[in-house]
Every structure is written in structure tokens, then in C-alpha cells.
C-alpha atoms as a PDB file:
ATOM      1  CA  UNK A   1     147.413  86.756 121.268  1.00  0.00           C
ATOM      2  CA  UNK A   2     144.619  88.734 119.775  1.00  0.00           C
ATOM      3  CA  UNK A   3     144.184  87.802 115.617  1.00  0.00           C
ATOM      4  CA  UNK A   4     143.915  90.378 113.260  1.00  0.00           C
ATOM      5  CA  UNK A   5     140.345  91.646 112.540  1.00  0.00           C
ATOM      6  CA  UNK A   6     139.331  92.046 108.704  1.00  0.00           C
ATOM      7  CA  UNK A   7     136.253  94.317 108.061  1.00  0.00           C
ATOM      8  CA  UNK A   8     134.700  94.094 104.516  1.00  0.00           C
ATOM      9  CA  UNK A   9     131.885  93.321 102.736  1.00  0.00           C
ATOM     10  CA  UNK A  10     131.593  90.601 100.428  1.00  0.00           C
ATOM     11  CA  UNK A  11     129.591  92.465  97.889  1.00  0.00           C
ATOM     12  CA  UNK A  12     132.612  95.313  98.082  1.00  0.00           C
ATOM     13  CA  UNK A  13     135.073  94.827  94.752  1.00  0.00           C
ATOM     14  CA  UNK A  14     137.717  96.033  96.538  1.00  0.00           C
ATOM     15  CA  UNK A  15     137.600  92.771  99.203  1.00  0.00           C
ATOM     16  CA  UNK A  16     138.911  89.769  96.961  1.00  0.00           C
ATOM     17  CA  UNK A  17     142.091  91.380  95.690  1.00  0.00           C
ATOM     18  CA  UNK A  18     142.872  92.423  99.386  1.00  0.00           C
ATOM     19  CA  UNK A  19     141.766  88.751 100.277  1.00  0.00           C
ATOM     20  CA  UNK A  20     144.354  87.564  98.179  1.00  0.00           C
ATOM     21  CA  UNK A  21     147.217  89.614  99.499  1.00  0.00           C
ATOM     22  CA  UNK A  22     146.301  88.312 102.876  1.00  0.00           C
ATOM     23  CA  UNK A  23     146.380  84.942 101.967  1.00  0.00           C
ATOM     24  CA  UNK A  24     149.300  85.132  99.980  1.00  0.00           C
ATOM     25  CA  UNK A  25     151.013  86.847 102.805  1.00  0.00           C
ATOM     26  CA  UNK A  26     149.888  83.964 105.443  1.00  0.00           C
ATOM     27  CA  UNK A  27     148.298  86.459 107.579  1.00  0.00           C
ATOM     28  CA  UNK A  28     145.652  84.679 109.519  1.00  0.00           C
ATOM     29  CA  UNK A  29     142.629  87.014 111.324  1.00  0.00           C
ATOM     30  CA  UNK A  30     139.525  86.739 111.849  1.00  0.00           C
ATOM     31  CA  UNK A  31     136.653  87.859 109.555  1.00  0.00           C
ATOM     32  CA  UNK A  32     133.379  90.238 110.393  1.00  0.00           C
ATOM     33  CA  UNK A  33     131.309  91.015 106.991  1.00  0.00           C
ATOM     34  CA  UNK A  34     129.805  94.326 107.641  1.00  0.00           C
ATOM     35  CA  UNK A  35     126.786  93.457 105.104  1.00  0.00           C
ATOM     36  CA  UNK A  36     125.762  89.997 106.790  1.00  0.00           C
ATOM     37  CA  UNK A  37     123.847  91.490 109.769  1.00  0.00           C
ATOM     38  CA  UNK A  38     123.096  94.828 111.483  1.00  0.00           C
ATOM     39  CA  UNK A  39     125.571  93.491 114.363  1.00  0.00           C
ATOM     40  CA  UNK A  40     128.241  93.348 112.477  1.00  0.00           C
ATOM     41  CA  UNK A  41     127.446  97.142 110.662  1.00  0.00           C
ATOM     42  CA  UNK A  42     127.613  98.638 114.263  1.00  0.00           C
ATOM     43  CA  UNK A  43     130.471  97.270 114.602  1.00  0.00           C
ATOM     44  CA  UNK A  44     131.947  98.402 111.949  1.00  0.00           C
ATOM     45  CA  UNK A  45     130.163 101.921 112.124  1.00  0.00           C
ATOM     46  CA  UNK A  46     131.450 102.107 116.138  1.00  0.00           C
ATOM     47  CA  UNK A  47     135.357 101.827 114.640  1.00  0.00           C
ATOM     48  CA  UNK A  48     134.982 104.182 111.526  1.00  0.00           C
ATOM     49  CA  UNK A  49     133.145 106.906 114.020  1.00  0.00           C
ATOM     50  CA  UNK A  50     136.382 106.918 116.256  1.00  0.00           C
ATOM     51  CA  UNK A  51     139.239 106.136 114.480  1.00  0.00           C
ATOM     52  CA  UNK A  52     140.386 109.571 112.838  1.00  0.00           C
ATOM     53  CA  UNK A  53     142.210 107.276 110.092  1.00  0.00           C
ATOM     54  CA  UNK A  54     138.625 106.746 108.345  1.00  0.00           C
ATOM     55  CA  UNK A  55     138.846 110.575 108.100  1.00  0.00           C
ATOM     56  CA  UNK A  56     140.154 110.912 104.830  1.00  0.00           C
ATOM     57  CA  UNK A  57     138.059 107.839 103.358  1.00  0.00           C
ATOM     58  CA  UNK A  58     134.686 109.555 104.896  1.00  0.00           C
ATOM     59  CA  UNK A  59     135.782 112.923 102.907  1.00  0.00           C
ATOM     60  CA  UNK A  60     135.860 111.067  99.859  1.00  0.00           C
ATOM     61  CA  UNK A  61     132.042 109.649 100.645  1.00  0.00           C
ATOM     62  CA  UNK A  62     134.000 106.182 100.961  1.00  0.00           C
ATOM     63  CA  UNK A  63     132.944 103.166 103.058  1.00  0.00           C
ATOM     64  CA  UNK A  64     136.170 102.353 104.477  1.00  0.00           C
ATOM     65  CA  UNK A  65     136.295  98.925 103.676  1.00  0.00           C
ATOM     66  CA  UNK A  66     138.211  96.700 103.414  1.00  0.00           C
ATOM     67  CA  UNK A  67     140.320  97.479 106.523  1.00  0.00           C
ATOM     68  CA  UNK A  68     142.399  95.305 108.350  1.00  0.00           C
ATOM     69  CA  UNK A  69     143.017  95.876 112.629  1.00  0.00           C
ATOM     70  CA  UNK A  70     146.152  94.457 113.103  1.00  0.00           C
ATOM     71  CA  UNK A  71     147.272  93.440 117.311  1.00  0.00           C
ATOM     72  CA  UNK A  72     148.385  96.628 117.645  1.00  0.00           C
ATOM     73  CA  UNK A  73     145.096  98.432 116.737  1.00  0.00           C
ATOM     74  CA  UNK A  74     147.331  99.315 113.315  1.00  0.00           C
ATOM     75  CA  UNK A  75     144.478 100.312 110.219  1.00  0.00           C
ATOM     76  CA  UNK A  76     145.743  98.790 106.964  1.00  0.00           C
ATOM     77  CA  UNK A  77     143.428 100.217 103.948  1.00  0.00           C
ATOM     78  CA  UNK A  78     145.427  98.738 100.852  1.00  0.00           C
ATOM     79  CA  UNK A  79     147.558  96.082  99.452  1.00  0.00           C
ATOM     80  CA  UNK A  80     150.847  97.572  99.340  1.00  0.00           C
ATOM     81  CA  UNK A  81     150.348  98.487 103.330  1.00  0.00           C
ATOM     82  CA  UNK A  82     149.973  95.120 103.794  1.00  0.00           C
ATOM     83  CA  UNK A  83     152.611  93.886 102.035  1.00  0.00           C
ATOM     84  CA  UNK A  84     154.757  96.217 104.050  1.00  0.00           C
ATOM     85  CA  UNK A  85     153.275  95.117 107.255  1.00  0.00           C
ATOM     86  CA  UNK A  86     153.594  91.472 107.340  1.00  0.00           C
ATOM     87  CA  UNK A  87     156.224  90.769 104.668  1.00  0.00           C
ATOM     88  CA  UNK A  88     158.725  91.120 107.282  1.00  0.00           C
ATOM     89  CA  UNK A  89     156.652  89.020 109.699  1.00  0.00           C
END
């Protein structure tokens, strides 16, 4: 089974408190840090460009980050998503 995939950056604010949640939660996934090599920022930059969920976060000149792509290709932006998502699991 594929793991979850958690994009962020570790100089983003917004990563440890959403680190935290996944932790507490038990979620295990695996990790690519968009700001540790140009690799990893294509990456990144290849989901954002065609995943229409970044939509709203591009309108508001926002990175996108962190995001979580759960087995089912699922985007999960904030905590309370999260919480939702695998609090049941």
C-alpha cells in the first residue's frame, strides 16, 4: 500500500503545527521538503500545476504547503481536515 505523501517546507511556519497533528494522529507517510533541492520543488510545482485544489491557495498568492496526498490522491491543506480524515482510521 502506497504511504501518504507530505509536501512542506521546513522553513514554512505553517509545517510544525501540521507535523504535530500528524503525529498525534499516528498517520505515518512519507516526507519530500520542497526547499531541500530543485528535485523535490518540481515535484511539488508538477502537483500544484494540475491539481485544481491548489486553485484557491494560488489566488491568494499562497504556496500551498503544507499538503498532505493521502492513498487515494485525497489533498488535506489543514489540521482540522486531518483530524477528520484519519481520526476514524
Amino acid at each position: 500500500m502506497t504511504r501518504p505523501i507530505l509536501y512542506f517546507s521546513d522553513t514554512c511556519p505553517d509545517t510544525a503545527p501540521f507535523v504535530t497533528v500528524l503525529q498525534e494522529l499516528g498517520v505515518t507517510y512519507d516526507e519530500v521538503n520542497i526547499t531541500s533541492s530543485i528535485p523535490n520543488l518540481k515535484r511539488f510545482l508538477s502537483l500544484r500545476d494540475t491539481r485544481e485544489e491548489f486553485d484557491a491557495k494560488k489566488a491568494l498568492n499562497q504556496v500551498g504547503i503544507p499538503v498532505l496526498v493521502t492513498e487515494e490522491a485525497q489533498l488535506i491543506f489543514d489540521e482540522n481536515t486531518l483530524r477528520e480524515r484519519y481520526d476514524e482510521v
